[in-house]
PDB file of N, CA and C in Angstrom:
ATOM      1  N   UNK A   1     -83.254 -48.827 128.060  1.00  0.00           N
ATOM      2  CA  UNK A   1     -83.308 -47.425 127.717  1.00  0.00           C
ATOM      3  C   UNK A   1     -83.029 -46.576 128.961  1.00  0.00           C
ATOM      4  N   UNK A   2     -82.064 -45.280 128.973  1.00  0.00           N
ATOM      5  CA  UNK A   2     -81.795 -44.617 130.090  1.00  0.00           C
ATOM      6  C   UNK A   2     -82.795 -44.047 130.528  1.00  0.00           C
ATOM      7  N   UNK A   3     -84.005 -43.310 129.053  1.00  0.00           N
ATOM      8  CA  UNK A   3     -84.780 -42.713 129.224  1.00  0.00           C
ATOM      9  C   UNK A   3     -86.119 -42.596 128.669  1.00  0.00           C
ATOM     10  N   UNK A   4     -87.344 -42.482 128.865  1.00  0.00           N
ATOM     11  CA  UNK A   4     -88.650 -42.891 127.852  1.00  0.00           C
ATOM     12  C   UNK A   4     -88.759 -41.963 127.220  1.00  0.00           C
ATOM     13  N   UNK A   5     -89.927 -41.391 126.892  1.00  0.00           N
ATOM     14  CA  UNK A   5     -90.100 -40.239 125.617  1.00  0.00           C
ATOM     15  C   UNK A   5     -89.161 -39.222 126.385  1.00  0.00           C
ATOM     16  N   UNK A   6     -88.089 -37.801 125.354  1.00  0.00           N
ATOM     17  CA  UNK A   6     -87.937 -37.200 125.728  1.00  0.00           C
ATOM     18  C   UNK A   6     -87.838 -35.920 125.322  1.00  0.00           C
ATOM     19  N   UNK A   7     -89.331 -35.302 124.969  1.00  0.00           N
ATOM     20  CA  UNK A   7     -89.645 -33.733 124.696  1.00  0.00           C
ATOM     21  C   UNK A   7     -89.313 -32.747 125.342  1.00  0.00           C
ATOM     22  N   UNK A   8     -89.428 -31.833 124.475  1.00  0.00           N
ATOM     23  CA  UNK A   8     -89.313 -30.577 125.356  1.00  0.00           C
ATOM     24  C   UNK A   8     -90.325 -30.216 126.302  1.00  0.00           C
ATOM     25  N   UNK A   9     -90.183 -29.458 127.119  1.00  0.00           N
ATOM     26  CA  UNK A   9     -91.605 -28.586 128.119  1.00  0.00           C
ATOM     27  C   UNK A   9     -91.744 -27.155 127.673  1.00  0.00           C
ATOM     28  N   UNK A  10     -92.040 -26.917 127.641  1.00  0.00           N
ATOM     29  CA  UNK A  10     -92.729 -25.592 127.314  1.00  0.00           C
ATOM     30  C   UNK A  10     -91.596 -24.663 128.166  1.00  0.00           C
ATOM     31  N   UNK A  11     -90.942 -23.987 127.889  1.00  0.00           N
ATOM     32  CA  UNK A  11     -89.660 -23.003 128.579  1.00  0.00           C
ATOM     33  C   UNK A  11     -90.026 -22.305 129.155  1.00  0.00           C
ATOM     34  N   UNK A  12     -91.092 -21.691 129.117  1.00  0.00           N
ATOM     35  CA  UNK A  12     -91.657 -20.203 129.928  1.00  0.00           C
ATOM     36  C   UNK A  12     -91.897 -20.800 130.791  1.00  0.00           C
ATOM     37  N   UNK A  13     -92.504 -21.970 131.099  1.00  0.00           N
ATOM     38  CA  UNK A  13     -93.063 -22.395 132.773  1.00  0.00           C
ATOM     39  C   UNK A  13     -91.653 -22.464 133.990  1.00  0.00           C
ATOM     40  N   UNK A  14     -90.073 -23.192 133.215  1.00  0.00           N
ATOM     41  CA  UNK A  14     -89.657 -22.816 133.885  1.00  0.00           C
ATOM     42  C   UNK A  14     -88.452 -21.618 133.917  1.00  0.00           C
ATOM     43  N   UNK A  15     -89.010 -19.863 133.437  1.00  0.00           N
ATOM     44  CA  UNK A  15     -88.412 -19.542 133.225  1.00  0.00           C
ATOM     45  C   UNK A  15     -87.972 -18.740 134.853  1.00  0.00           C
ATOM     46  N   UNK A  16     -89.113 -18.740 135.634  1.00  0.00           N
ATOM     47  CA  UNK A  16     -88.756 -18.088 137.342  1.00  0.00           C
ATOM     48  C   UNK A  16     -87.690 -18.885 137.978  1.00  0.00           C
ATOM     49  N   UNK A  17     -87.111 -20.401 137.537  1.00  0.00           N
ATOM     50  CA  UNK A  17     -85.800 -21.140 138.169  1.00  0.00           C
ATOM     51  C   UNK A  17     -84.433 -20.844 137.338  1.00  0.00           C
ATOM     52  N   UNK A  18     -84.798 -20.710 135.646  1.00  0.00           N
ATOM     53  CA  UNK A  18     -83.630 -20.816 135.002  1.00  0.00           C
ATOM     54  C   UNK A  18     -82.625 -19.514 135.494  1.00  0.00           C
ATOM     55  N   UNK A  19     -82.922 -18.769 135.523  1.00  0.00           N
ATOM     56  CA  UNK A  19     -81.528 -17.456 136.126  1.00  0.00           C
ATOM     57  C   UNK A  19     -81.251 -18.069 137.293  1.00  0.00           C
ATOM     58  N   UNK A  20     -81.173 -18.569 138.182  1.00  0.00           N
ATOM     59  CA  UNK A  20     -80.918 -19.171 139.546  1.00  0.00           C
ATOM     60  C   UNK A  20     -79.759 -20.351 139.047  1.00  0.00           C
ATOM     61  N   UNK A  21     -80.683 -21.103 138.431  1.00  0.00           N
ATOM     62  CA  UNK A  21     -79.656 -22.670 138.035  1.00  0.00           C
ATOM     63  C   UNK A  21     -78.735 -21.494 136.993  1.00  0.00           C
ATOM     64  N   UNK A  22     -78.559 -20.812 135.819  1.00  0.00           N
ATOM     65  CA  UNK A  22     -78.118 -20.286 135.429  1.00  0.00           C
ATOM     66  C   UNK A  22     -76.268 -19.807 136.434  1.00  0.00           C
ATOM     67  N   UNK A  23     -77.186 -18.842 137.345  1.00  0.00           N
ATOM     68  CA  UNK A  23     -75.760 -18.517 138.572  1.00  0.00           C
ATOM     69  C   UNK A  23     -75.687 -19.767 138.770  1.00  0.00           C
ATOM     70  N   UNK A  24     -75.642 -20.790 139.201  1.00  0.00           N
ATOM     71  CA  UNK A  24     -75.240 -21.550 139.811  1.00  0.00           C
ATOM     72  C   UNK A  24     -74.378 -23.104 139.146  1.00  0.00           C
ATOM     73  N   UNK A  25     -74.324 -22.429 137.966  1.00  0.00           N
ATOM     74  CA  UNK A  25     -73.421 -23.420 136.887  1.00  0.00           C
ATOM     75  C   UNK A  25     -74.337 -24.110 135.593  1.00  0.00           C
ATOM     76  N   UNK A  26     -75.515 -24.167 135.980  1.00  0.00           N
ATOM     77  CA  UNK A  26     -76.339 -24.439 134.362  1.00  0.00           C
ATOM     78  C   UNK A  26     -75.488 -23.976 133.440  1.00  0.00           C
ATOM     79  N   UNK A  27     -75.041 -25.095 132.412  1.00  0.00           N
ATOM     80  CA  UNK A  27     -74.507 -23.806 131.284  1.00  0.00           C
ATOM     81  C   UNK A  27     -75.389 -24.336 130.091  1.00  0.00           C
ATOM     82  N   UNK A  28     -76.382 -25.413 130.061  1.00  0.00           N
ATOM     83  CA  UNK A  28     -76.966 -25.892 128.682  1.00  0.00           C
ATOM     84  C   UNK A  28     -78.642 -25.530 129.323  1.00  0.00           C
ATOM     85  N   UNK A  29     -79.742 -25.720 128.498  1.00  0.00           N
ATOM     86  CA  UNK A  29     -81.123 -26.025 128.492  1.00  0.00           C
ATOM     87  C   UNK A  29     -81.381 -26.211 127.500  1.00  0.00           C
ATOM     88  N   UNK A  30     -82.483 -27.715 127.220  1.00  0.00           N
ATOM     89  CA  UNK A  30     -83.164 -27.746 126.436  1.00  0.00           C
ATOM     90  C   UNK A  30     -84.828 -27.929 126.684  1.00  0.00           C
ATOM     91  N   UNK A  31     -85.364 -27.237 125.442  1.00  0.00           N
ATOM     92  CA  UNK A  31     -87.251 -26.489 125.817  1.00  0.00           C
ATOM     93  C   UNK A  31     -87.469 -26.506 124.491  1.00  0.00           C
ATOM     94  N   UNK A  32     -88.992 -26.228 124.240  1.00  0.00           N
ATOM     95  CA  UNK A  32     -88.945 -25.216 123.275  1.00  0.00           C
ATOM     96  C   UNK A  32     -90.021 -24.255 123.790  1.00  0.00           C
ATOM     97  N   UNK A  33     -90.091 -22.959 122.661  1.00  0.00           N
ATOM     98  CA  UNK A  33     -90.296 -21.679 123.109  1.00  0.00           C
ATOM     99  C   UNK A  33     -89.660 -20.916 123.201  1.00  0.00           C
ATOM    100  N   UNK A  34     -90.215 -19.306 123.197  1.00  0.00           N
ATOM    101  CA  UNK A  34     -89.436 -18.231 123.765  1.00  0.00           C
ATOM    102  C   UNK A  34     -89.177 -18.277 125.117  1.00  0.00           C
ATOM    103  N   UNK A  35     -88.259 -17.868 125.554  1.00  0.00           N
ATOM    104  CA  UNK A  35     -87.285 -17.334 127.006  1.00  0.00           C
ATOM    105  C   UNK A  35     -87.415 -16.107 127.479  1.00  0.00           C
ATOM    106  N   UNK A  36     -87.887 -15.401 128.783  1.00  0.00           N
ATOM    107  CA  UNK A  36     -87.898 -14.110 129.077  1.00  0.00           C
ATOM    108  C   UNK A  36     -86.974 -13.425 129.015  1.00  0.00           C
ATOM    109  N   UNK A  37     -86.643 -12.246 129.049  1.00  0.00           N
ATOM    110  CA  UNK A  37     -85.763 -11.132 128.909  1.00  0.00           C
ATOM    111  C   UNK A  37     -84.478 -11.734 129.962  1.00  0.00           C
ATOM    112  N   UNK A  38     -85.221 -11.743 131.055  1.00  0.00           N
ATOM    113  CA  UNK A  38     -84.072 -12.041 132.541  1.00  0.00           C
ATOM    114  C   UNK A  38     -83.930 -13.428 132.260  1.00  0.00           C
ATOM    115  N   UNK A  39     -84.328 -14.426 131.908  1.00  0.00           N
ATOM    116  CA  UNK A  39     -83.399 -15.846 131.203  1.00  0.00           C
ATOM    117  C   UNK A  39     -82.348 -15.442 130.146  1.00  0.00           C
ATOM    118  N   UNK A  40     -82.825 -14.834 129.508  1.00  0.00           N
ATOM    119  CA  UNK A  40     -81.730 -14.764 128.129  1.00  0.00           C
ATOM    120  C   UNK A  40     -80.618 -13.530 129.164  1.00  0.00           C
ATOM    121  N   UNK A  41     -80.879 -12.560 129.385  1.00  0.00           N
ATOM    122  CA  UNK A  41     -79.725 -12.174 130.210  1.00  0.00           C
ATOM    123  C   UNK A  41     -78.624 -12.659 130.900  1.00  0.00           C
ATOM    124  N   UNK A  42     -79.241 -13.783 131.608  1.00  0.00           N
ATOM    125  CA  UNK A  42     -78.973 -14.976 132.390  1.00  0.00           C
ATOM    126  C   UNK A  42     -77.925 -15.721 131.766  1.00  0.00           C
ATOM    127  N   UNK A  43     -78.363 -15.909 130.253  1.00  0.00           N
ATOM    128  CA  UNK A  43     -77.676 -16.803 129.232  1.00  0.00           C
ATOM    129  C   UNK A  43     -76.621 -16.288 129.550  1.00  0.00           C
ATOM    130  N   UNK A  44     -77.094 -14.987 128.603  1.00  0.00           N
ATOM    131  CA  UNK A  44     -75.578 -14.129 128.416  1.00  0.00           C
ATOM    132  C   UNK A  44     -74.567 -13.919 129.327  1.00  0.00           C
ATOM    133  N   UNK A  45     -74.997 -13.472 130.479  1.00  0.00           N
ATOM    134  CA  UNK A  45     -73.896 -13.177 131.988  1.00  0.00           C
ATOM    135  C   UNK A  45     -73.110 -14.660 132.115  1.00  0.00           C
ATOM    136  N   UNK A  46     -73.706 -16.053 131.564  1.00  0.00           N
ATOM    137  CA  UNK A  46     -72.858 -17.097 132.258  1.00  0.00           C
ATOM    138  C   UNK A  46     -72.480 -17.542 130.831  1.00  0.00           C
ATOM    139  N   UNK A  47     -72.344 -17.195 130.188  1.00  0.00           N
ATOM    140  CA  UNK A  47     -72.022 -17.583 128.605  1.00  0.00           C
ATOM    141  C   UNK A  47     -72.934 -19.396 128.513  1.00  0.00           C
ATOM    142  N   UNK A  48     -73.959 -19.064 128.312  1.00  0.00           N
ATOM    143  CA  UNK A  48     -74.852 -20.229 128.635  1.00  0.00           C
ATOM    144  C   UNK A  48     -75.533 -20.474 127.158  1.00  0.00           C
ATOM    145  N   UNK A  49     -76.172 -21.446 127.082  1.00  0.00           N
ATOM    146  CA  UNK A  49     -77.065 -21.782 125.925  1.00  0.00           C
ATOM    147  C   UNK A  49     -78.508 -21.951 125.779  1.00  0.00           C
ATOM    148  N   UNK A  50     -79.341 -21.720 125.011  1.00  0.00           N
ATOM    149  CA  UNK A  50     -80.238 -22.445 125.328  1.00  0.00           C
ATOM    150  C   UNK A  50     -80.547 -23.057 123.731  1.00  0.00           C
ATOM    151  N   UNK A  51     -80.954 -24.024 123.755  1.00  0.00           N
ATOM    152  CA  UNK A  51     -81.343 -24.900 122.774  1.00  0.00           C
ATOM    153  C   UNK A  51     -83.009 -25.207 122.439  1.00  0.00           C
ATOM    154  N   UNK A  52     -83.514 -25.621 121.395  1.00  0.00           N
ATOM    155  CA  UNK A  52     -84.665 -25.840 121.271  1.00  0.00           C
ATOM    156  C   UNK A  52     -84.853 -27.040 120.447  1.00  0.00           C
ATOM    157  N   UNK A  53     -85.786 -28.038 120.697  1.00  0.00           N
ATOM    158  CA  UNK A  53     -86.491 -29.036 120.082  1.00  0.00           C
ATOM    159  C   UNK A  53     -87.686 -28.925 119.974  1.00  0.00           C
ATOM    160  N   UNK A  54     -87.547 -29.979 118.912  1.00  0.00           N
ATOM    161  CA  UNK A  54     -88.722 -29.583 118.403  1.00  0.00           C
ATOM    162  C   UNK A  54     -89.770 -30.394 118.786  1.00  0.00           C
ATOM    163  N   UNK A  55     -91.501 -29.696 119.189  1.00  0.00           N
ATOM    164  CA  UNK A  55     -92.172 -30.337 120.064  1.00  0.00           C
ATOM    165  C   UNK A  55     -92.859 -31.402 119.391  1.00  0.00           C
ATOM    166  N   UNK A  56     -93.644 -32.681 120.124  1.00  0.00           N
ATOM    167  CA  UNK A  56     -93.789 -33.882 119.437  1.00  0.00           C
ATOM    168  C   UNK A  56     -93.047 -34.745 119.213  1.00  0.00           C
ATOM    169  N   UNK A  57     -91.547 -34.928 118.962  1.00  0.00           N
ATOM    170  CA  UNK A  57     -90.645 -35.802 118.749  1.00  0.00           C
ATOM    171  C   UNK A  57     -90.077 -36.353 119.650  1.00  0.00           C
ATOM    172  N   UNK A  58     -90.305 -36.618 120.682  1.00  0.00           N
ATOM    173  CA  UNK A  58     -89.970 -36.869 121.646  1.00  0.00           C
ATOM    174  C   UNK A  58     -89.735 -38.429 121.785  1.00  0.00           C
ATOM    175  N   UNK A  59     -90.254 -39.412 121.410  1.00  0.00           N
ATOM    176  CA  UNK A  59     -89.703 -40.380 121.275  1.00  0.00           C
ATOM    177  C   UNK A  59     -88.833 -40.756 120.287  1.00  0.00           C
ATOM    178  N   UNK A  60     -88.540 -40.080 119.519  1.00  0.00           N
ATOM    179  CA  UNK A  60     -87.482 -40.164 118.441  1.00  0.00           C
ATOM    180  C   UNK A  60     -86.265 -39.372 119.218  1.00  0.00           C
ATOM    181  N   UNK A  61     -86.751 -38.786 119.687  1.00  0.00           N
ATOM    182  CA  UNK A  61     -85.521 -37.895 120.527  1.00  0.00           C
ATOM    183  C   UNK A  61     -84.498 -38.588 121.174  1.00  0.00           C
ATOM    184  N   UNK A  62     -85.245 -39.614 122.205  1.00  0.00           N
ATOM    185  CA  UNK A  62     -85.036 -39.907 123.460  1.00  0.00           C
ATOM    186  C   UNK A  62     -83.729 -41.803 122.656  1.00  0.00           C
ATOM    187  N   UNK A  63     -83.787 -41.591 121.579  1.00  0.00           N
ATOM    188  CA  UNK A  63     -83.021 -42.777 121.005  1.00  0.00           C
ATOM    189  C   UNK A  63     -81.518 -42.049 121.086  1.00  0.00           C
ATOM    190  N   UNK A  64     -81.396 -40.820 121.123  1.00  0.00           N
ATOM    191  CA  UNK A  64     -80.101 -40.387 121.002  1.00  0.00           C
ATOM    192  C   UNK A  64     -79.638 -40.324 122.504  1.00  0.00           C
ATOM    193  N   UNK A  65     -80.220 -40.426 123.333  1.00  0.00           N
ATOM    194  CA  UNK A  65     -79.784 -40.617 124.820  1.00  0.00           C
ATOM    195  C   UNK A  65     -79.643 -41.645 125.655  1.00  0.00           C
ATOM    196  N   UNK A  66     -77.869 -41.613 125.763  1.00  0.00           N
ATOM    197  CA  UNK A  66     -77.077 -42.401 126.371  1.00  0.00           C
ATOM    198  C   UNK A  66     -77.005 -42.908 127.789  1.00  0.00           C
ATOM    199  N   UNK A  67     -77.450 -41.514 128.778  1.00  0.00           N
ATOM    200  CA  UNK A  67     -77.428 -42.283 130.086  1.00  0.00           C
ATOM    201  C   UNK A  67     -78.257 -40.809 130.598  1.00  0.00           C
ATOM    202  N   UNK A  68     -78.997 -40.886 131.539  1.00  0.00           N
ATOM    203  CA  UNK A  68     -79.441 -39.458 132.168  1.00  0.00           C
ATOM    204  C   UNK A  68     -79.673 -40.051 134.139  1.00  0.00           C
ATOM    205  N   UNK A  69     -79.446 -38.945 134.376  1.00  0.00           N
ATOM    206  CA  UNK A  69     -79.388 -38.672 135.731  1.00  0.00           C
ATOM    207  C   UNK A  69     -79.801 -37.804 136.163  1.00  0.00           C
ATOM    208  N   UNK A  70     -81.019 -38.033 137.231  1.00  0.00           N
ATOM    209  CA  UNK A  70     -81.556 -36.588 137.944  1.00  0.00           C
ATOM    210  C   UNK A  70     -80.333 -36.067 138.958  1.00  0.00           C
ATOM    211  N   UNK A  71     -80.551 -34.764 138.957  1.00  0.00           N
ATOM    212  CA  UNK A  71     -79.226 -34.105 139.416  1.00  0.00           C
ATOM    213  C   UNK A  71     -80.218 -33.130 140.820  1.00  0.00           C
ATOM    214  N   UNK A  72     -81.374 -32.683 140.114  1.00  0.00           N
ATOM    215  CA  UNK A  72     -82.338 -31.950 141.453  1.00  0.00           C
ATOM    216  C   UNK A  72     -83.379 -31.946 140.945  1.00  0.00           C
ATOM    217  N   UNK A  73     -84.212 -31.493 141.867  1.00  0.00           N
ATOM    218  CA  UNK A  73     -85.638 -31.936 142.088  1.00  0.00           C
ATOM    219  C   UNK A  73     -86.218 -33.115 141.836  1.00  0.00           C
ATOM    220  N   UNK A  74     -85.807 -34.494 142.401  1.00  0.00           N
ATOM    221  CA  UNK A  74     -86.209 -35.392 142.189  1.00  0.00           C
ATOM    222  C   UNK A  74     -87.495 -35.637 142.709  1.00  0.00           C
ATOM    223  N   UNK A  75     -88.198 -34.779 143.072  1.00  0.00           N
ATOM    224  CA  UNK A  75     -90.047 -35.127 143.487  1.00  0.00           C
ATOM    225  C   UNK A  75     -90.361 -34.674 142.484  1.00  0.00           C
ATOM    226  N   UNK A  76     -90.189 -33.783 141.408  1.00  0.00           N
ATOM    227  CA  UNK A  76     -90.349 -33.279 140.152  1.00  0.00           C
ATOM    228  C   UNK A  76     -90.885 -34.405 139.142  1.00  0.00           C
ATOM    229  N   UNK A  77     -90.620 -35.471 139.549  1.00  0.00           N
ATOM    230  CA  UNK A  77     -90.489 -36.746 138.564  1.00  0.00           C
ATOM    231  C   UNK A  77     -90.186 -36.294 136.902  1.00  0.00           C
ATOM    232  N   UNK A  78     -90.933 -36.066 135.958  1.00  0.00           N
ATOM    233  CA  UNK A  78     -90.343 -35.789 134.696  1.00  0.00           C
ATOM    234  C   UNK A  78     -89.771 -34.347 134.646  1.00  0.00           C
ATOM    235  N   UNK A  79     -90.059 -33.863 135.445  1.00  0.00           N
ATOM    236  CA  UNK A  79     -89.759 -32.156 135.237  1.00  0.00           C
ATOM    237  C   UNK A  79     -88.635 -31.771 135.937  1.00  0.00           C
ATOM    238  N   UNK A  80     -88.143 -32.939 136.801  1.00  0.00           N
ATOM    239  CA  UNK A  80     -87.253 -32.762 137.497  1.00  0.00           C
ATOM    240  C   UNK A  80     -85.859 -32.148 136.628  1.00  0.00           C
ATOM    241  N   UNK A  81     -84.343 -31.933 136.950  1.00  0.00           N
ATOM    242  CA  UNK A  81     -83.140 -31.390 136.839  1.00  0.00           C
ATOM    243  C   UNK A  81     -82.354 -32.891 136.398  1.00  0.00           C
ATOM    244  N   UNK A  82     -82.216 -32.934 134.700  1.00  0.00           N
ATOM    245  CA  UNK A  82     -81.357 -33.821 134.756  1.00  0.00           C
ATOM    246  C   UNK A  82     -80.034 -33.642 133.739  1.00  0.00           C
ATOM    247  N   UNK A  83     -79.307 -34.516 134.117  1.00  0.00           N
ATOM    248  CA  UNK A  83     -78.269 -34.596 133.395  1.00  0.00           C
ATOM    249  C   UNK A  83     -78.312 -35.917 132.459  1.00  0.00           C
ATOM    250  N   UNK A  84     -78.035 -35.494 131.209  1.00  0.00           N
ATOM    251  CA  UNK A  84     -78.081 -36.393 130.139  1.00  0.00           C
ATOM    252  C   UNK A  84     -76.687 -36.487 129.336  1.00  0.00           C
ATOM    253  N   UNK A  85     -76.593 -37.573 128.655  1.00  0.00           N
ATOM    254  CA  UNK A  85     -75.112 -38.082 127.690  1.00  0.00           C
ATOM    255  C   UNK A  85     -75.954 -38.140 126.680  1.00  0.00           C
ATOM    256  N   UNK A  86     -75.605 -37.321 125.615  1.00  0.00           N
ATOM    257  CA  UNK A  86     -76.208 -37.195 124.574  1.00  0.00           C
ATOM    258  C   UNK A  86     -75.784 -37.621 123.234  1.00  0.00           C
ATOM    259  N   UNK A  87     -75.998 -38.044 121.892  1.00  0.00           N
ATOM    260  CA  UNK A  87     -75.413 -38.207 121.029  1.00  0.00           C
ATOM    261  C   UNK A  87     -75.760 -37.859 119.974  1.00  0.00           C
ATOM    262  N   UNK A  88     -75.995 -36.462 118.693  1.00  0.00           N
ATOM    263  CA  UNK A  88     -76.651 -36.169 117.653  1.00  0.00           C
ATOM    264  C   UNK A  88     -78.166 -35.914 117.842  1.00  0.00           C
ATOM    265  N   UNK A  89     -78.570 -35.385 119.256  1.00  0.00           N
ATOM    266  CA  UNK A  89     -79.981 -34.705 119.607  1.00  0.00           C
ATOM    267  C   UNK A  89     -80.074 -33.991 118.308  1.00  0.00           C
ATOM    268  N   UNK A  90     -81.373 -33.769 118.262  1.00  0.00           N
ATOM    269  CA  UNK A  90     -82.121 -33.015 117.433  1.00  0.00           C
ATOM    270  C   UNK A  90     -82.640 -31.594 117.875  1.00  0.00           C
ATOM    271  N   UNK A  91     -81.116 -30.721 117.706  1.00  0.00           N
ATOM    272  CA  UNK A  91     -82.049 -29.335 118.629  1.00  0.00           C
ATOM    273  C   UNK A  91     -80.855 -27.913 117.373  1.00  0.00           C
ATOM    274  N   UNK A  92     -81.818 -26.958 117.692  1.00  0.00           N
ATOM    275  CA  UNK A  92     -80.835 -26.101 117.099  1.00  0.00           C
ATOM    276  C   UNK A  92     -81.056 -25.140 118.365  1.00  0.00           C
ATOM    277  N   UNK A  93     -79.787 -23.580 118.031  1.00  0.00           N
ATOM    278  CA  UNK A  93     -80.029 -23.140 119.384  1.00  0.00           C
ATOM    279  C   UNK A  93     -80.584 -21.880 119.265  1.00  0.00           C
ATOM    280  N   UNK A  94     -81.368 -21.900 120.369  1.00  0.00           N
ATOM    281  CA  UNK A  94     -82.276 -20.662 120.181  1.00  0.00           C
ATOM    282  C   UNK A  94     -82.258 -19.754 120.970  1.00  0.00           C
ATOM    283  N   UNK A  95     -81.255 -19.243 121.856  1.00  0.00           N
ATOM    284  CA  UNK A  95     -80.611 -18.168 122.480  1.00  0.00           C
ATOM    285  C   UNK A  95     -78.919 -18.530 122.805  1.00  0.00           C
ATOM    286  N   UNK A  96     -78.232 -17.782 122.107  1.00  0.00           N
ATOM    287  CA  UNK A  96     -76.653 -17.946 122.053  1.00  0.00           C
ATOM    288  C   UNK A  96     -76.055 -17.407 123.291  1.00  0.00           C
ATOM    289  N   UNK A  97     -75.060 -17.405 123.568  1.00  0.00           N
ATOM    290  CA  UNK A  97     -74.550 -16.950 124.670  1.00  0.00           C
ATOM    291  C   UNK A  97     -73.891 -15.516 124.575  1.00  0.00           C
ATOM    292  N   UNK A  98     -74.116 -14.908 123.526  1.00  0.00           N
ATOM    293  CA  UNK A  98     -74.056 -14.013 123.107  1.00  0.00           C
ATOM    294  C   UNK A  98     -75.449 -12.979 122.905  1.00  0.00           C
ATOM    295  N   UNK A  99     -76.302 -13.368 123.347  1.00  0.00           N
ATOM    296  CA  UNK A  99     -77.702 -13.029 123.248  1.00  0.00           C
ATOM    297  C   UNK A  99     -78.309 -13.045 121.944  1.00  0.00           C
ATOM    298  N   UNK A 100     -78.069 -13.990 120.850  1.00  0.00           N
ATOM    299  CA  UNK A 100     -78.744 -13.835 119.837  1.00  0.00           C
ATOM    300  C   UNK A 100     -79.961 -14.675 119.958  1.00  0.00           C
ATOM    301  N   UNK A 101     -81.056 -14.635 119.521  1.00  0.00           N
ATOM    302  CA  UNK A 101     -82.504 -14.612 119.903  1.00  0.00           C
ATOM    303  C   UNK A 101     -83.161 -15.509 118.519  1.00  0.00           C
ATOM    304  N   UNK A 102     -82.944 -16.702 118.299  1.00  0.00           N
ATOM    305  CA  UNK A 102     -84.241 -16.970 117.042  1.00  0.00           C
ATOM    306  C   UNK A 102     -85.310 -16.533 117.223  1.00  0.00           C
ATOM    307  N   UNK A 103     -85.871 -16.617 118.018  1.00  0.00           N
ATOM    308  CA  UNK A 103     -87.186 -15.671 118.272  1.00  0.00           C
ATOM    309  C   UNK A 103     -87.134 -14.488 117.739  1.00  0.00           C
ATOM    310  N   UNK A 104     -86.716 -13.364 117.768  1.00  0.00           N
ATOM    311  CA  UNK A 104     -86.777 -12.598 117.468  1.00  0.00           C
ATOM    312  C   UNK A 104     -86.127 -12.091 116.435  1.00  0.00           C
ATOM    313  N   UNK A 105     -85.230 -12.957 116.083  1.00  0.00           N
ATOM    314  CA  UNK A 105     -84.601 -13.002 114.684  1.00  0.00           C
ATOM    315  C   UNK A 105     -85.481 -13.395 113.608  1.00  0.00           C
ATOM    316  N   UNK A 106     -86.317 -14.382 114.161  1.00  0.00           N
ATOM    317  CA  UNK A 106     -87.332 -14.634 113.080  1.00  0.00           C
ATOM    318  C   UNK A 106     -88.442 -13.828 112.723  1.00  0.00           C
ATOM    319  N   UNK A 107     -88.820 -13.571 113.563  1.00  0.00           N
ATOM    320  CA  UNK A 107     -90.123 -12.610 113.696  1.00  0.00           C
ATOM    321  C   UNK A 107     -89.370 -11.285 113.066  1.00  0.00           C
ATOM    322  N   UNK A 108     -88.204 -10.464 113.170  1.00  0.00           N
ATOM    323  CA  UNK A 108     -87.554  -9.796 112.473  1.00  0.00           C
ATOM    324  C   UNK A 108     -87.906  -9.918 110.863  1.00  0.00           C
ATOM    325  N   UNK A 109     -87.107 -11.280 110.352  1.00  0.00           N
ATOM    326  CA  UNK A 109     -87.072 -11.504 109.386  1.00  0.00           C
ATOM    327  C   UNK A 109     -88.130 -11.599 108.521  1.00  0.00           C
ATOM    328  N   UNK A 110     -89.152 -12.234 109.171  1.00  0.00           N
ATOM    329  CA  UNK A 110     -90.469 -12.519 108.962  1.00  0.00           C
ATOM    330  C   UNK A 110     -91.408 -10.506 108.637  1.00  0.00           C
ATOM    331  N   UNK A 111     -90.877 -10.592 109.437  1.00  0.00           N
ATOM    332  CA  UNK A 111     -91.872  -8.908 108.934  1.00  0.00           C
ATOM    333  C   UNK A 111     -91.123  -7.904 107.841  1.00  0.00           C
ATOM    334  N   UNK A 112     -90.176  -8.367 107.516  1.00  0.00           N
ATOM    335  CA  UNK A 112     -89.643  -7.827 106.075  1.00  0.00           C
ATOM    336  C   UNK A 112     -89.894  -8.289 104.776  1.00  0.00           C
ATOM    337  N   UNK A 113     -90.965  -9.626 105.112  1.00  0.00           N
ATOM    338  CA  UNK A 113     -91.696  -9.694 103.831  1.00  0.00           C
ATOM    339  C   UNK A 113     -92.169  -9.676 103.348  1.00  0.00           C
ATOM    340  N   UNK A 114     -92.436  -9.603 101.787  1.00  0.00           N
ATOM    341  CA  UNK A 114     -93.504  -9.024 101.305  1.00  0.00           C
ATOM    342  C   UNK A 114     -94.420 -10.102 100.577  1.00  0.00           C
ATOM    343  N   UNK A 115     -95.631  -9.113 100.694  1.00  0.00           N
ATOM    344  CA  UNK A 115     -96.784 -10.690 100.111  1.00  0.00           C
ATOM    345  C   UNK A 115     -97.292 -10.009  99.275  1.00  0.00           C
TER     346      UNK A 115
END
């Protein structure tokens, strides 16, 4: 196996690095959670993505991954910067590069209904 369980982390913890890796060629992330204002900006300025999985599945996840490679922060150990070969992950995306927002699309949607 390239890789053992492989969940998401919680996105907000690293949302003070993502605009940085962002400038600096990030063009994918996967988390789950909402994204701060200046991440999703971030998205948008580099026509970037961000993706979300779903939390708990993580060893079911980690069957669709082909080869991964830490790329930075390798004292990070799991949290570290990696690069993965992926095949039919399980993620939908939850900030477009266009700034569209499930988050807030949902919560939108969600308060237009009626009970």
């Amino acid at each position: 196996m390239p890789i053992g369980s492989c969940g998401p982390t919680t996105s907000s913890r690293m949302d003070p690095y993502a605009p940085k890796l962002l400038d600096m060629g990030l063009a994918a992330m996967i988390g789950k959670g909402e994204r701060n204002e200046e991440v999703n900006q971030a998205i948008i300025r580099n026509k970037a993505v961000y993706f979300c999985a779903t939390g708990g599945a993580g060893a079911l996840a980690s069957a669709c991954i082909k080869k991964a490679q830490v790329i930075a922060y390798d004292d990070l150990g799991c949290e570290s910067v990696k690069m993965l070969e992926i095949v039919k992950f399980p993620v939908v995306v939850g900030v477009d590069c266009f700034g569209n927002d499930i988050f807030k699309i949902g919560r939108k949607a969600f308060a237009k209904v009626n009970y």
